[in-house]
N, C-alpha and C. Protein backbone atom coordinates (compact mmCIF):
# COMPACT_ATOMS: atom_id res chain seq x y z
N UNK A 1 -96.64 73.21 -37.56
CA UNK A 1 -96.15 74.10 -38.60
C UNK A 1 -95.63 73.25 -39.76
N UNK A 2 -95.84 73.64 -40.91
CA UNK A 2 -95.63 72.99 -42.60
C UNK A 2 -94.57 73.51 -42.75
N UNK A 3 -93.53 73.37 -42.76
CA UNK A 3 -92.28 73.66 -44.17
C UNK A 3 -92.56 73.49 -45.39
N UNK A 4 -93.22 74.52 -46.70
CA UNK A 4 -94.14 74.67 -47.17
C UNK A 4 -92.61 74.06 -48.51
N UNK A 5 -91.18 74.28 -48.27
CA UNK A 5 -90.46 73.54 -49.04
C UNK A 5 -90.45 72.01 -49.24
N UNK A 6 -91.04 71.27 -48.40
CA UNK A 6 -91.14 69.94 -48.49
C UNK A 6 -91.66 69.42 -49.55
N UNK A 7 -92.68 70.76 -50.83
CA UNK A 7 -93.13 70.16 -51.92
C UNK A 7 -92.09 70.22 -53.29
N UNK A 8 -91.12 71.05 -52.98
CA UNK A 8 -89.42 71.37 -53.79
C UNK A 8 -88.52 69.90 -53.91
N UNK A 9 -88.78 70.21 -54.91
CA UNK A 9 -86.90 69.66 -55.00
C UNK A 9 -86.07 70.09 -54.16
N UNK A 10 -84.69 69.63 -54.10
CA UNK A 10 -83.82 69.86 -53.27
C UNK A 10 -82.93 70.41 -54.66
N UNK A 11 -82.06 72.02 -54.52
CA UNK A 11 -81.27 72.43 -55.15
C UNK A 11 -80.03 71.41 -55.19
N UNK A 12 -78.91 71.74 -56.19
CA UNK A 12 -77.63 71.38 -56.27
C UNK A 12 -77.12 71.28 -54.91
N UNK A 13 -77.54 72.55 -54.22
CA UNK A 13 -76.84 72.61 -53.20
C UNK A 13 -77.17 71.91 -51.87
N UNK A 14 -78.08 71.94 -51.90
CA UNK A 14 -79.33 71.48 -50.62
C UNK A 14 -78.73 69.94 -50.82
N UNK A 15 -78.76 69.46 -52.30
CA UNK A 15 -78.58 67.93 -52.73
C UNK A 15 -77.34 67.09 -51.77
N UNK A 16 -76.03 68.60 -52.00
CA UNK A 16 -74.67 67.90 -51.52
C UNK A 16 -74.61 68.15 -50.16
N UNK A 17 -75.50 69.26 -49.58
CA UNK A 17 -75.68 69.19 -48.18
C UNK A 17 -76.11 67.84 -47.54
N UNK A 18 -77.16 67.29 -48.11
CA UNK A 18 -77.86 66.31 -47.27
C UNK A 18 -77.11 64.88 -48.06
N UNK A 19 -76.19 65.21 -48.40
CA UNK A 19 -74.98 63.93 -49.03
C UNK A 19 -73.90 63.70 -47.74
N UNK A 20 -73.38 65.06 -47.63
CA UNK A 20 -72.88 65.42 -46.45
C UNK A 20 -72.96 65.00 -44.98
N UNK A 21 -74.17 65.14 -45.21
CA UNK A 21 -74.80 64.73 -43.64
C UNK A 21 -74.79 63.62 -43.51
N UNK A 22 -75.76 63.00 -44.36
CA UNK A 22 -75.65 61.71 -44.64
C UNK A 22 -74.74 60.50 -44.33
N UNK A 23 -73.27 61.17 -44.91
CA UNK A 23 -72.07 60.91 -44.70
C UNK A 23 -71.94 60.89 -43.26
N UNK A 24 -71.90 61.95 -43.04
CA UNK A 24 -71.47 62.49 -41.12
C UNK A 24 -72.55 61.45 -40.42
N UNK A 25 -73.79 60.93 -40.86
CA UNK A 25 -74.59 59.87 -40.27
C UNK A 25 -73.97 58.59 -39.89
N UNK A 26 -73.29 57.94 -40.94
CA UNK A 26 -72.99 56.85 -41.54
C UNK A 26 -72.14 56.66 -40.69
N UNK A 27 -70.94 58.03 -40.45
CA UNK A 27 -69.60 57.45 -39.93
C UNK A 27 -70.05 57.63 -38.30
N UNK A 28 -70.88 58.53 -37.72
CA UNK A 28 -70.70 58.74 -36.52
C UNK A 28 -71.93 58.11 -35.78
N UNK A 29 -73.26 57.86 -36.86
CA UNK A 29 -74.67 57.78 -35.49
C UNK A 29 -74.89 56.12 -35.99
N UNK A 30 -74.41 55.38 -37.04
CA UNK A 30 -75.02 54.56 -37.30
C UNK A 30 -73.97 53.12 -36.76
N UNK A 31 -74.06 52.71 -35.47
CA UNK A 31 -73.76 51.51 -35.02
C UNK A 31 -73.54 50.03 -36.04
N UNK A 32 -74.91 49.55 -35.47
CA UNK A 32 -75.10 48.38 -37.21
C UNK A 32 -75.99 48.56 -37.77
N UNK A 33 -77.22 48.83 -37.54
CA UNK A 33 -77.85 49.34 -38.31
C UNK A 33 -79.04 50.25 -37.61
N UNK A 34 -79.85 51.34 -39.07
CA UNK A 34 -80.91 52.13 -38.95
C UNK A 34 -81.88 51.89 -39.85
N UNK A 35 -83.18 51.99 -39.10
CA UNK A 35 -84.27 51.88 -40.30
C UNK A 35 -85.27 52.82 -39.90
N UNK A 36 -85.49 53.56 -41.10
CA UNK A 36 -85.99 54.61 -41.06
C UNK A 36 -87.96 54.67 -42.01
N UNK A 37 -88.32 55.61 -41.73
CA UNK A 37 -89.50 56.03 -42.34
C UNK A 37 -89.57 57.18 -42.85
N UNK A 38 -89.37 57.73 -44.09
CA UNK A 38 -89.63 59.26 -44.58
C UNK A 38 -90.42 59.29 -45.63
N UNK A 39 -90.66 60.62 -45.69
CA UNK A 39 -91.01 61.09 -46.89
C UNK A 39 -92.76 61.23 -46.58
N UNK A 40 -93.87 61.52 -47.88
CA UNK A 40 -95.22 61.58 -47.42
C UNK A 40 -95.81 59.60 -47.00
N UNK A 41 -96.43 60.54 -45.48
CA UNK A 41 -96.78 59.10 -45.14
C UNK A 41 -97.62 58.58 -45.74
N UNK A 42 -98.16 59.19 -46.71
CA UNK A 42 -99.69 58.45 -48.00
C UNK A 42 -98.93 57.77 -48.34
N UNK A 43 -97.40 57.66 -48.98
CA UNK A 43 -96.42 56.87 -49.46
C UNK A 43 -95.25 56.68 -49.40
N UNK A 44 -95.02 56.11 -48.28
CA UNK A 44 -93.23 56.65 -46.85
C UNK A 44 -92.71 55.56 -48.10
N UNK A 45 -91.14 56.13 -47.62
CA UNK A 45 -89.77 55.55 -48.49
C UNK A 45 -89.41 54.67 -47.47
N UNK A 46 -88.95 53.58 -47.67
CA UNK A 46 -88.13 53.08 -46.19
C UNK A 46 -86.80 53.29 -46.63
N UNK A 47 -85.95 53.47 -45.36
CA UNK A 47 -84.78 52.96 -45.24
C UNK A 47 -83.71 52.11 -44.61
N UNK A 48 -82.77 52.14 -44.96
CA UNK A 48 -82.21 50.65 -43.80
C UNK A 48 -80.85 51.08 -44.34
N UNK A 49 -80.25 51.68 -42.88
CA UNK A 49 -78.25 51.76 -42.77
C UNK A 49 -77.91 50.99 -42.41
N UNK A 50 -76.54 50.07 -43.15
CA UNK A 50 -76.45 49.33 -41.98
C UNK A 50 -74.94 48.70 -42.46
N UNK A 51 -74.72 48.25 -41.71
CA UNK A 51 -73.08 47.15 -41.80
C UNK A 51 -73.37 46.25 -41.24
N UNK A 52 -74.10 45.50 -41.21
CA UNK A 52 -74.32 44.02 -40.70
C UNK A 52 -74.77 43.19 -41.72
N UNK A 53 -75.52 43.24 -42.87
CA UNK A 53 -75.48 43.24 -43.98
C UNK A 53 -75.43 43.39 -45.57
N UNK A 54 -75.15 42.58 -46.18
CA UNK A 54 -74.93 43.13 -47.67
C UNK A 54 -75.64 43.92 -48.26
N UNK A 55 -75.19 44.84 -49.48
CA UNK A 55 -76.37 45.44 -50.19
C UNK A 55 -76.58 44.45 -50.85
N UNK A 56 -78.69 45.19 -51.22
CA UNK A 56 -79.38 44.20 -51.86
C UNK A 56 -78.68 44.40 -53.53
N UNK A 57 -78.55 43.70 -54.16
CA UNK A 57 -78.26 43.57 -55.55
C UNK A 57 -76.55 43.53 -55.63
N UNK A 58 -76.26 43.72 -56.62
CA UNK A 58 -74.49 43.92 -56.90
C UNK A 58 -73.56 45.24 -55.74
N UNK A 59 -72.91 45.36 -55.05
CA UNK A 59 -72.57 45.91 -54.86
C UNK A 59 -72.06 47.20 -55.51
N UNK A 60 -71.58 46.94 -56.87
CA UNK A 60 -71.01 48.06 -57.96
C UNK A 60 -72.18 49.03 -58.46
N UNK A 61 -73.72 48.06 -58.09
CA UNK A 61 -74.54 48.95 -58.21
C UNK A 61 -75.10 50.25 -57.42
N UNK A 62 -74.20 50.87 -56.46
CA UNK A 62 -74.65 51.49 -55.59
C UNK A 62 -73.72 52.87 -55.73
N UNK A 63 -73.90 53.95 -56.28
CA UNK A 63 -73.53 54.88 -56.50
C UNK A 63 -72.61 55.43 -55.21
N UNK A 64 -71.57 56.31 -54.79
CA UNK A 64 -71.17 56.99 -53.71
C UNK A 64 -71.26 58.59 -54.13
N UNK A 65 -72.11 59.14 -53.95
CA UNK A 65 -72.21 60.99 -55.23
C UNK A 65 -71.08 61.34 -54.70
N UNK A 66 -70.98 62.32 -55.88
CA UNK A 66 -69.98 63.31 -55.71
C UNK A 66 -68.30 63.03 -55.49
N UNK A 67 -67.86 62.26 -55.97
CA UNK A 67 -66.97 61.37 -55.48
C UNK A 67 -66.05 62.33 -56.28
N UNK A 68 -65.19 62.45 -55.71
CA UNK A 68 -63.91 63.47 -56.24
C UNK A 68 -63.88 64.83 -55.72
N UNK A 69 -65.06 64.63 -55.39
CA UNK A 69 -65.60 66.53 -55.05
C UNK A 69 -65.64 66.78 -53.59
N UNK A 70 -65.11 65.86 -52.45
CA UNK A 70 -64.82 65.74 -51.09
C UNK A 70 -64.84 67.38 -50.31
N UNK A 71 -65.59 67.37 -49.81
CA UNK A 71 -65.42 68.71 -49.22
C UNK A 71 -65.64 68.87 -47.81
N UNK A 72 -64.79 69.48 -47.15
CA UNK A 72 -65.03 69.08 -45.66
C UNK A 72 -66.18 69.88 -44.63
N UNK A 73 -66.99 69.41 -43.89
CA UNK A 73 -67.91 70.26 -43.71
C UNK A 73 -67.92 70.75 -42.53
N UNK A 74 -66.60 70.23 -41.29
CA UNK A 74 -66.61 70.69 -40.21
C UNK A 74 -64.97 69.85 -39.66
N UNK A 75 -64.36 71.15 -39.16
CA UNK A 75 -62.79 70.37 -38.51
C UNK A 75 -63.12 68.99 -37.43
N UNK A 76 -63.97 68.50 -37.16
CA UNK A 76 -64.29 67.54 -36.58
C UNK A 76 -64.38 66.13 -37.75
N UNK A 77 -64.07 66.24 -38.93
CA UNK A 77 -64.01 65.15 -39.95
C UNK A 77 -62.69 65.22 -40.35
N UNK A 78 -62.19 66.07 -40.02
CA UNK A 78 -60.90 65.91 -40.79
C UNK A 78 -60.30 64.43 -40.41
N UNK A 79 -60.13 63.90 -39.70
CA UNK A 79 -59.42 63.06 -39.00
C UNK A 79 -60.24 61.21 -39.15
N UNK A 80 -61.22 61.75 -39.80
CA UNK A 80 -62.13 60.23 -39.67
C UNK A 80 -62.86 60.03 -40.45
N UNK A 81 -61.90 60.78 -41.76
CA UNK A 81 -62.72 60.14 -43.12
C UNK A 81 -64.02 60.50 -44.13
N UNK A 82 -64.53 61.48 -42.88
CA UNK A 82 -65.49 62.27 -43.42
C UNK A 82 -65.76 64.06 -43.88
C-alpha cells in the first residue's frame, strides 16, 4: 500500500510534529549513534545520529527549529528535557 501523501510537503504542522519526534528520538532511542536511509530510493537521503562524533562543519551551523516554541508532547518528557 502507497501513502499517496509521500508526494506533499509536510504542513506547518506535520513539520513540528516530526521535530518533535525527532526530539523524543534523540533523547530516548539513540544510544551513540543511528544511520539511516530515507526518502525515494531512486535518490535516498542518508542520515547519521549520533554523540560519538562531531558535527560535520561549524557547530553554530546547525539550526535547533522552533526554539522558544517548546511544547510538550507527552507527560513522559516532562522530566527529561524533552
Amino acid at each position: 500500500m502507497r501513502d499517496e501523501r509521500l508526494d506533499e510537503r509536510l504542513s506547518d504542522e506535520e513539520l513540528e510534529l516530526s521535530v518533535a519526534y525527532l526530539h523524543r528520538f534523540a533523547n530516548h532511542d539513540v544510544d551513540i549513534s543511528s544511520r539511516l536511509e530515507v526518502g525515494d530510493p531512486e535518490h535516498p537521503v542518508y542520515v547519521m545520529f549520533g554523540t560519538d562524533c562531531p558535527p560535520v562543519g561549524d557547530a553554530s551551523d546547525h539550526r535547533r527549529p522552533f526554539t522558544g516554541r517548546h511544547q510538550v508532547t507527552s507527560t513522559s518528557d516532562l522530566g527529561d528535557g524533552g
